[in-house]
N, C-alpha and C. Protein backbone atom coordinates (compact mmCIF):
# COMPACT_ATOMS: atom_id res chain seq x y z
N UNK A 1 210.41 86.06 -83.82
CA UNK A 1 209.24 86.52 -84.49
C UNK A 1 208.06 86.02 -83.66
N UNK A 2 207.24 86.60 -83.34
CA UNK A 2 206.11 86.49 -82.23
C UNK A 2 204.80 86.85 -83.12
N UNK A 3 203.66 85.77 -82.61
CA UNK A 3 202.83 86.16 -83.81
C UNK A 3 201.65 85.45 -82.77
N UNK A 4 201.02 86.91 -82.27
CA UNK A 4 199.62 86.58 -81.27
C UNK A 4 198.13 86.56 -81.97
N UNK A 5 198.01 85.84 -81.02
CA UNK A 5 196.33 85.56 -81.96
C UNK A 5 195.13 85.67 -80.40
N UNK A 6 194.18 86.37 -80.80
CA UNK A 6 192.94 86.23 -80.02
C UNK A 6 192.36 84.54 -79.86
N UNK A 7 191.70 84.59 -78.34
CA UNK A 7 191.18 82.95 -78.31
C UNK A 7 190.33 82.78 -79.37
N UNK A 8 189.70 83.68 -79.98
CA UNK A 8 189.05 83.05 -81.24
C UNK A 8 189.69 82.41 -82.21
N UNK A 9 191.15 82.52 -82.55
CA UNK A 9 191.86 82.60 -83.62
C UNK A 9 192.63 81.51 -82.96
N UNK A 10 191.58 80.31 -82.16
CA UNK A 10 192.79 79.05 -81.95
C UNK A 10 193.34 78.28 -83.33
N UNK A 11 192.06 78.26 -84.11
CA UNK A 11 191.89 77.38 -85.01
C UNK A 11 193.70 77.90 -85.60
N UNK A 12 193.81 79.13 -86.25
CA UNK A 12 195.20 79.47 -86.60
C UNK A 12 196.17 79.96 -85.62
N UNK A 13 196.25 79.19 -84.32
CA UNK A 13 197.58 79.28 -84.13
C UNK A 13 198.00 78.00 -83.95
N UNK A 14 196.66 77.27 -83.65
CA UNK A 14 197.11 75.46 -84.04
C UNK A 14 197.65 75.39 -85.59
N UNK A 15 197.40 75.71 -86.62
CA UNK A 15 198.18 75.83 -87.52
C UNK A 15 199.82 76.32 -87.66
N UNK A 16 199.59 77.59 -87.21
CA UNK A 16 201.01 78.27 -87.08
C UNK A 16 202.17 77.26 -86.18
N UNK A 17 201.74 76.35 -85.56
CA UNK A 17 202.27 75.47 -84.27
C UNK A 17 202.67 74.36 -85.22
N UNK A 18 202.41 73.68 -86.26
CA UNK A 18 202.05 72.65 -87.45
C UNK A 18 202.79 73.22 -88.61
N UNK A 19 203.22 74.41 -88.75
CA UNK A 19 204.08 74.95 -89.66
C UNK A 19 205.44 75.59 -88.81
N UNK A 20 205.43 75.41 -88.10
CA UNK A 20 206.65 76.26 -86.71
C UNK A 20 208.24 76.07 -87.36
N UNK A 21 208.17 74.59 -87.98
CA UNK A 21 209.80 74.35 -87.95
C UNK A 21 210.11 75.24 -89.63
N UNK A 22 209.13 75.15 -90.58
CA UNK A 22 209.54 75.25 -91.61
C UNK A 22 209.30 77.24 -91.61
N UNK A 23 208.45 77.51 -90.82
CA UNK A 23 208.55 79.22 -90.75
C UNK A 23 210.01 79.66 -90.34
N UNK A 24 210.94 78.74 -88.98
CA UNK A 24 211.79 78.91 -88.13
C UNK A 24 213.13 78.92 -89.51
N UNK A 25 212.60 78.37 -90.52
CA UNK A 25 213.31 77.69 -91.68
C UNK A 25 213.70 79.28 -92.25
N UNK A 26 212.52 79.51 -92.55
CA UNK A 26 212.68 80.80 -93.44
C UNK A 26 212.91 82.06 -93.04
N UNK A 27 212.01 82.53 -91.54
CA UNK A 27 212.72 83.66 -91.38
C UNK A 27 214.20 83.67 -90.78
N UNK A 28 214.57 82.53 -90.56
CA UNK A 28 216.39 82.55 -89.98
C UNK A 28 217.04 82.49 -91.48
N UNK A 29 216.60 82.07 -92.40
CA UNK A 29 217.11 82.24 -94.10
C UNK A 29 216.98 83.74 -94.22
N UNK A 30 216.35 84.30 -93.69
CA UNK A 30 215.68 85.80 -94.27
C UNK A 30 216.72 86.80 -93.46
N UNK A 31 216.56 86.51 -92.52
CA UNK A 31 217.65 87.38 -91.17
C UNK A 31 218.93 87.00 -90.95
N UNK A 32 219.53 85.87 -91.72
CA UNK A 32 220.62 85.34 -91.46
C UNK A 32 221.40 85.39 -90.14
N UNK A 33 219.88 84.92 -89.37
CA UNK A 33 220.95 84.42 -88.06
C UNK A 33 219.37 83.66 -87.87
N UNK A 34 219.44 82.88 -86.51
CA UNK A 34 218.27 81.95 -85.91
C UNK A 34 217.31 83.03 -85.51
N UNK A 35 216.45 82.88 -85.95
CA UNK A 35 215.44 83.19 -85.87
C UNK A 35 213.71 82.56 -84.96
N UNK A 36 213.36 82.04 -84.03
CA UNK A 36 212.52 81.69 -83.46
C UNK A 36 211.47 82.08 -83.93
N UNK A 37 210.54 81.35 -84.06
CA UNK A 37 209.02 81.71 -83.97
C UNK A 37 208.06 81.33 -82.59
N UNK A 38 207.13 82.36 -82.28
CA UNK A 38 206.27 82.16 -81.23
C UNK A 38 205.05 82.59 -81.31
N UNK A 39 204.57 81.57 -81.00
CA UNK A 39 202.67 81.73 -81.15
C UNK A 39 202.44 82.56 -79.54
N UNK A 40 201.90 83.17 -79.26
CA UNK A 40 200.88 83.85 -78.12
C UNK A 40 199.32 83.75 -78.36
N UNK A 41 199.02 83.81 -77.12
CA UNK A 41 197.47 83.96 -76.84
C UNK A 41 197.11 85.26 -76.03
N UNK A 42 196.84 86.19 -76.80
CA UNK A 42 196.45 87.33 -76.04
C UNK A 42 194.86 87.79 -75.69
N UNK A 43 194.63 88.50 -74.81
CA UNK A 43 193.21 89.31 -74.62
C UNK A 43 193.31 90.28 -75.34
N UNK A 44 191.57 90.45 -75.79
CA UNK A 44 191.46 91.57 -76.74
C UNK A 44 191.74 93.02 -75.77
N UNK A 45 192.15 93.18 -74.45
CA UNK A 45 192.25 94.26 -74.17
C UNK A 45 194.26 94.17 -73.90
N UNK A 46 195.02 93.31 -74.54
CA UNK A 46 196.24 92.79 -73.84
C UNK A 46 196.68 93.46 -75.23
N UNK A 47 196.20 93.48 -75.87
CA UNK A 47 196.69 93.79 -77.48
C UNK A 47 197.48 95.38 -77.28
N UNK A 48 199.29 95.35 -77.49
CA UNK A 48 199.63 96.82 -76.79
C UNK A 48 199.85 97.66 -78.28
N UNK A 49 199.72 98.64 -78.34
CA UNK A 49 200.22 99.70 -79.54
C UNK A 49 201.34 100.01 -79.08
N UNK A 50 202.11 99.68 -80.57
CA UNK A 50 203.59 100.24 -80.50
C UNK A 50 203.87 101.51 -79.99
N UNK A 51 205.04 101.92 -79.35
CA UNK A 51 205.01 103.37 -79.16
C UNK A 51 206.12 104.02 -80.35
N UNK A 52 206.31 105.12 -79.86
CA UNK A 52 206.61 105.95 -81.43
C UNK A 52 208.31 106.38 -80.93
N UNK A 53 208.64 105.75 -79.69
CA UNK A 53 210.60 106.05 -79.61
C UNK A 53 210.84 105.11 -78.75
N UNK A 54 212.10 104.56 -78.74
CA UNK A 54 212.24 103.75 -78.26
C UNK A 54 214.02 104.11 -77.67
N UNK A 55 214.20 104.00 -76.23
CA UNK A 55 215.25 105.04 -75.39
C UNK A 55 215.23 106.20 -76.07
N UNK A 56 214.11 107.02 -76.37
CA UNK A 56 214.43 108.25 -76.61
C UNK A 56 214.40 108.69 -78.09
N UNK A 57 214.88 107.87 -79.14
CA UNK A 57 215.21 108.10 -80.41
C UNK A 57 214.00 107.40 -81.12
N UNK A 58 213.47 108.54 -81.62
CA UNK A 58 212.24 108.14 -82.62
C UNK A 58 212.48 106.64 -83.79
N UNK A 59 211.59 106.23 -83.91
CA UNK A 59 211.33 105.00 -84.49
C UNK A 59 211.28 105.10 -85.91
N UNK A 60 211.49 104.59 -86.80
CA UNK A 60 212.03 105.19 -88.36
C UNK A 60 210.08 105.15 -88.78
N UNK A 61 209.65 105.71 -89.70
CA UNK A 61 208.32 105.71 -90.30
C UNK A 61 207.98 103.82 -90.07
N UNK A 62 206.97 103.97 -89.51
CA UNK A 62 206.11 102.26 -89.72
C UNK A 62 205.80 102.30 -91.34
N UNK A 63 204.77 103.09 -92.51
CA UNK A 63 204.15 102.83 -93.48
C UNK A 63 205.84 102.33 -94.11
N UNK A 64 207.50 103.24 -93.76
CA UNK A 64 208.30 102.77 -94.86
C UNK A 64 208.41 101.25 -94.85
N UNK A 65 209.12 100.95 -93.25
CA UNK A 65 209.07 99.74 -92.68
C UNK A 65 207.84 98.61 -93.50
N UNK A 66 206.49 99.25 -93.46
CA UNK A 66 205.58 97.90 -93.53
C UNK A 66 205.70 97.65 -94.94
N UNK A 67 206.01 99.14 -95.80
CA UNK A 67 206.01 98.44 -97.40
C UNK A 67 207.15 97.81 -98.00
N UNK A 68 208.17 98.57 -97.47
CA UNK A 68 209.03 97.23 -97.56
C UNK A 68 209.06 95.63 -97.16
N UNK A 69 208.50 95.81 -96.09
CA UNK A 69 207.89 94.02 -95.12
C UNK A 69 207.40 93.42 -96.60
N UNK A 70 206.38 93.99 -96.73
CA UNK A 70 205.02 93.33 -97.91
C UNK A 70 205.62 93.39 -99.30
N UNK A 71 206.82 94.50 -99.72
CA UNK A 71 207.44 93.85 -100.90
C UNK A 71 208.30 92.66 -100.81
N UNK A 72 208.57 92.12 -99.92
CA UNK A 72 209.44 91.35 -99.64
C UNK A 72 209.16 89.89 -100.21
N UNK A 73 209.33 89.02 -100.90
CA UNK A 73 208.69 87.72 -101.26
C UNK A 73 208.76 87.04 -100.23
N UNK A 74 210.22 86.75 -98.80
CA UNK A 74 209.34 86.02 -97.83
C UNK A 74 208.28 86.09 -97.23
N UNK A 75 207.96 87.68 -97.18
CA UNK A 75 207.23 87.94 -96.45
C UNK A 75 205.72 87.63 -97.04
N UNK A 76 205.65 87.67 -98.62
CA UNK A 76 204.49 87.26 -99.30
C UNK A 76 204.51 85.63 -99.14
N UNK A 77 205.46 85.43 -99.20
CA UNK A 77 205.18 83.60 -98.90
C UNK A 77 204.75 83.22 -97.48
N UNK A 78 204.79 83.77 -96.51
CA UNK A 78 204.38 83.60 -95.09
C UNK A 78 202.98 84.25 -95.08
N UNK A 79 202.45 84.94 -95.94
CA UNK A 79 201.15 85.46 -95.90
C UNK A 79 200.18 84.35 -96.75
N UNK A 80 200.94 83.70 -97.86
CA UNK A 80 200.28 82.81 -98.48
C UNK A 80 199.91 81.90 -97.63
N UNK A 81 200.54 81.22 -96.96
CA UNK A 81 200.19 80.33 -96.21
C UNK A 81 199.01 80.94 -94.75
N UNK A 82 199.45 82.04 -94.13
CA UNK A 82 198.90 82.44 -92.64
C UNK A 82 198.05 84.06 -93.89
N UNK A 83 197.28 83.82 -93.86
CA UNK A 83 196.17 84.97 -94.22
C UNK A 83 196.40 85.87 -92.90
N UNK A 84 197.05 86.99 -92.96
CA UNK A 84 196.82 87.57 -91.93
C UNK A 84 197.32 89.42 -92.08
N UNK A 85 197.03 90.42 -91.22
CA UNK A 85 197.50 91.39 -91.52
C UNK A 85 197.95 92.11 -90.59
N UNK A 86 199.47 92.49 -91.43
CA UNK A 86 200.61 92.91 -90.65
C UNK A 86 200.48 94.02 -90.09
N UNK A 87 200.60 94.15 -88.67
CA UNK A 87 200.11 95.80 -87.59
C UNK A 87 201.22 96.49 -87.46
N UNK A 88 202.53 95.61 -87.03
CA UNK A 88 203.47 96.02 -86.70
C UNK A 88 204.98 95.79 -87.44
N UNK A 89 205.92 96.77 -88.54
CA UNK A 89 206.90 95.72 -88.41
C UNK A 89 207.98 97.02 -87.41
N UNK A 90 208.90 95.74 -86.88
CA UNK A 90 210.39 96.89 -86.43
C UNK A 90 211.38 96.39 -87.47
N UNK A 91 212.44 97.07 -87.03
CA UNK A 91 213.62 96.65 -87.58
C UNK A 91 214.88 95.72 -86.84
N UNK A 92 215.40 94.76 -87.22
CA UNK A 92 215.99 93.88 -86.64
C UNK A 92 217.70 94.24 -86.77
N UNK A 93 218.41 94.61 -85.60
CA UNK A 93 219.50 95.23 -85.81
C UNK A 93 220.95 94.37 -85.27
């Protein structure tokens, strides 16, 4: 799980870095396998848009993907803590 932040947004990824083991906790509880977390530092022009197939075979709807993400209670408990809003989800296979 990779979770980039603009240099403005040091203040929260020094946080996210201070919560690392217990996030690493939950989404490997959530995915039932290990799960990593990683902070990035990106440029506001580094920031890439997903594309819409991936080898060829279209990408299932993002809005189904994201509302399921956001019904999810881990996923509301990782927002409680990191205020933030979700751009991208995939699916983990």
């Amino acid at each position: 799980m990779t979770f980039s932040f603009l240099q403005t947004h040091r203040a929260l990824r020094e946080q996210l870095d201070q919560k690392r083991p217990w996030l690493e906790q939950l989404a490997s509880a959530v995915a039932g396998k290990r799960m990593p977390v990683v902070a990035e530092q990106v440029e506001a022009a580094g920031v890439a848009e997903p594309t819409d197939t991936v080898a060829g075979a279209p990408l299932p709807k993002r809005t189904d993907l994201k509302s399921a993400a956001m019904a999810d209670s881990a996923v509301q408990a990782m927002l409680d803590v990191f205020p933030a809003e979700i751009e991208n989800v995939e699916e983990i296979e």
